[in-house]
C-alpha atoms as a PDB file:
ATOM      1  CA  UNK A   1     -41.219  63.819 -78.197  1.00  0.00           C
ATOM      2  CA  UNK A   2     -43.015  61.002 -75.966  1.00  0.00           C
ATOM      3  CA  UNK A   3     -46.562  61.970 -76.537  1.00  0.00           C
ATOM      4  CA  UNK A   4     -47.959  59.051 -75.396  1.00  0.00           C
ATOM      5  CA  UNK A   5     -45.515  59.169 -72.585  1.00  0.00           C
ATOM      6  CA  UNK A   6     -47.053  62.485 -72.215  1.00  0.00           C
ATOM      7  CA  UNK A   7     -50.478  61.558 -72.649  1.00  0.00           C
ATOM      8  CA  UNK A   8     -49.849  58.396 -69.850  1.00  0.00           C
ATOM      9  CA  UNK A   9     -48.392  60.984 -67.275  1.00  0.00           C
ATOM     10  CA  UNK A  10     -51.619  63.005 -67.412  1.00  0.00           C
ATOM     11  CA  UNK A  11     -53.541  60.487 -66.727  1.00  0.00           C
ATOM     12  CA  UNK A  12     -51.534  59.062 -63.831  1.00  0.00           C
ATOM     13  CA  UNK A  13     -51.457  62.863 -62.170  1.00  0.00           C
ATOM     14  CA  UNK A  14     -54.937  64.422 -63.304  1.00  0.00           C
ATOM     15  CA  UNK A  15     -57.073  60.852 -62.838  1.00  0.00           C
ATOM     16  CA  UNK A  16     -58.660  61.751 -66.014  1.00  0.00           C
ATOM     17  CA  UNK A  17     -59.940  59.553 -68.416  1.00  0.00           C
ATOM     18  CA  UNK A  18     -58.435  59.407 -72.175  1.00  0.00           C
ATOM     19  CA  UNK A  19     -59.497  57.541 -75.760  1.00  0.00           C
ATOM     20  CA  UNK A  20     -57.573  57.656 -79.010  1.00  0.00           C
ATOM     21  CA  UNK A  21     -59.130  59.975 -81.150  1.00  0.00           C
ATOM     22  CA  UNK A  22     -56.497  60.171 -83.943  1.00  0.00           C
ATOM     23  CA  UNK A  23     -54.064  57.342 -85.982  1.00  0.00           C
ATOM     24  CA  UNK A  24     -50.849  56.636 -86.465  1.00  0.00           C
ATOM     25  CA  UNK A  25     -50.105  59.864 -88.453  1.00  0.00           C
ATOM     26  CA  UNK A  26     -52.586  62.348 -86.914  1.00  0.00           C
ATOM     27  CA  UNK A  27     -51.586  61.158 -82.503  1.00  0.00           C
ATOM     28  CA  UNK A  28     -54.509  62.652 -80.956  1.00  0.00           C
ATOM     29  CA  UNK A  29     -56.259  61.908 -77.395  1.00  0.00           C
ATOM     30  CA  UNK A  30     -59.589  63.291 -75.982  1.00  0.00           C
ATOM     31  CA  UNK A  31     -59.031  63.916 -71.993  1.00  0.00           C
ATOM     32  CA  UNK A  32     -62.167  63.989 -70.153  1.00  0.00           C
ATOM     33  CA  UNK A  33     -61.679  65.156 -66.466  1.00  0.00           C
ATOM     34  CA  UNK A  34     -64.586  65.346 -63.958  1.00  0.00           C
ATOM     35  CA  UNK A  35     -65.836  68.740 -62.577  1.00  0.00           C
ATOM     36  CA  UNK A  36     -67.459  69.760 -60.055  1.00  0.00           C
ATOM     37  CA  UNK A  37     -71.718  69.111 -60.008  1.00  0.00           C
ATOM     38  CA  UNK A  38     -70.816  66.388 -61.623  1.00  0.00           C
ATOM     39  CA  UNK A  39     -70.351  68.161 -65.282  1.00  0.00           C
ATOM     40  CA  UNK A  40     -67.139  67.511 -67.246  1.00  0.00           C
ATOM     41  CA  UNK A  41     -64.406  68.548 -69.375  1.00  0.00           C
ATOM     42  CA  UNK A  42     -63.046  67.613 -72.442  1.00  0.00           C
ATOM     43  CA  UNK A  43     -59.656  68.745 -73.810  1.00  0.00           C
ATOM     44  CA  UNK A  44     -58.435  67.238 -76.939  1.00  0.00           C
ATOM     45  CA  UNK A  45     -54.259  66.933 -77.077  1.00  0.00           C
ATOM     46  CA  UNK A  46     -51.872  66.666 -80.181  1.00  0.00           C
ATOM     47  CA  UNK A  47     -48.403  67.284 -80.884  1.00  0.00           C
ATOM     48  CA  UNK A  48     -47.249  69.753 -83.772  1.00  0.00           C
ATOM     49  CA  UNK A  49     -44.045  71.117 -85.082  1.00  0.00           C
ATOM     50  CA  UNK A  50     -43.362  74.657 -85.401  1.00  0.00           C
ATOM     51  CA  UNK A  51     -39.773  76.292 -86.288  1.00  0.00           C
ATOM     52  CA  UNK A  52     -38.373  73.439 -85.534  1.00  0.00           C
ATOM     53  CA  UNK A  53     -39.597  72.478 -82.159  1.00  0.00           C
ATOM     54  CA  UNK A  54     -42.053  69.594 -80.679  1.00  0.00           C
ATOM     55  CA  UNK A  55     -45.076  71.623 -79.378  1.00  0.00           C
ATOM     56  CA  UNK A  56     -48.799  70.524 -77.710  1.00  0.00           C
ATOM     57  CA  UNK A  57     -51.695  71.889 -79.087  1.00  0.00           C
ATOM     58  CA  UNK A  58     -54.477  71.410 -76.132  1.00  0.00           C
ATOM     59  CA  UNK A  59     -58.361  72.263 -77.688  1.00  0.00           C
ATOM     60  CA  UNK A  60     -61.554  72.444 -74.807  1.00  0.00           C
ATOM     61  CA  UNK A  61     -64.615  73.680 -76.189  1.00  0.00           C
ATOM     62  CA  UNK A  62     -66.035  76.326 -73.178  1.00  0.00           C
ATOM     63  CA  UNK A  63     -69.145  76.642 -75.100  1.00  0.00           C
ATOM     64  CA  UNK A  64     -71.193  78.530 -77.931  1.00  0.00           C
ATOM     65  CA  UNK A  65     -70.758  82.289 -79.201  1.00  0.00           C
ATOM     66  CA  UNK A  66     -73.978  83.080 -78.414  1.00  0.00           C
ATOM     67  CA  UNK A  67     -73.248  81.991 -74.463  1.00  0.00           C
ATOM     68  CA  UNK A  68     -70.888  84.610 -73.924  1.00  0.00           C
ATOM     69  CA  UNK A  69     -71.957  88.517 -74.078  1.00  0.00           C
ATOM     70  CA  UNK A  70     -69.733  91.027 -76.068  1.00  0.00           C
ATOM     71  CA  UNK A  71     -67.629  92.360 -73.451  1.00  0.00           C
ATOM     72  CA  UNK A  72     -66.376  88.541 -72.647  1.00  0.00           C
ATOM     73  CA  UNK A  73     -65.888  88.218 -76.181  1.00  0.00           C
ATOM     74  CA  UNK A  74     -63.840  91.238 -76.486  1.00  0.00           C
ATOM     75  CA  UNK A  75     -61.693  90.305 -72.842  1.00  0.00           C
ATOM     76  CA  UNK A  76     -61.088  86.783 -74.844  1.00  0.00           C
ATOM     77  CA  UNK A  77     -59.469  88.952 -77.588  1.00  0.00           C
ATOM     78  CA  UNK A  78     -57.504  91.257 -75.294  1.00  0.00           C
ATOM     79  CA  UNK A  79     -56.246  88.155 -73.548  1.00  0.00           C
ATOM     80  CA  UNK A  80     -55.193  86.373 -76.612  1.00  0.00           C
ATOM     81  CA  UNK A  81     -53.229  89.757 -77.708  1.00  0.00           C
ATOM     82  CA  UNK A  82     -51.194  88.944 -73.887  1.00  0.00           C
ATOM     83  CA  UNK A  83     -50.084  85.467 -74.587  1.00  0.00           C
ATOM     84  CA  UNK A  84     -47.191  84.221 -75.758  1.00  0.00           C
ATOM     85  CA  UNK A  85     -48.642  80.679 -76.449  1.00  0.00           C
ATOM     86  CA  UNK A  86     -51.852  79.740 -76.609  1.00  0.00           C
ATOM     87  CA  UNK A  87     -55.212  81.665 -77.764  1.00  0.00           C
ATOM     88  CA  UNK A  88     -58.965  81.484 -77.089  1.00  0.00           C
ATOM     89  CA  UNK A  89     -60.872  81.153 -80.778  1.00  0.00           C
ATOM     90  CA  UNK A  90     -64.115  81.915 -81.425  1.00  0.00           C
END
């Protein structure tokens, strides 16, 4: 896999911003892409193997436990039971 290919073609068709985050043996970026009100976003990206194929892991932190109520917590879990790949943690 090209990740920073990967990473550069983000960048060129999201506008977002990027910095190094990990080395040579851990690739990592931080994204930051601007919102709306003039807050912002940041996703971190990394590539992973599992079973034998070249995966992304994408992480954005949406905020603290204690700013969601228990039923959003518990439609977080429902969702994560629906997806194939990917998964809200808590």
């Amino acid at each position: 896999m090209d990740f920073e290919g990967l990473v550069k073609e983000l960048i060129t068709r999201t506008g977002c911003e990027a910095e190094k985050t990990g080395d040579e043996e851990n690739q990592e970026y931080t994204l930051q892409y601007g919102l709306e009100d003039d807050r912002k976003q940041e996703v971190v990206i990394f590539p992973f193997e599992e079973d034998d194929k070249e995966l992304v892991r994408l992480v954005s932190f949406i905020g603290k436990r204690q700013d969601f109520s228990n039923a959003r917590l518990i439609s977080f879990l429902e969702l994560n039971m629906s997806l194939r790949f990917g998964a809200f943690a808590i």
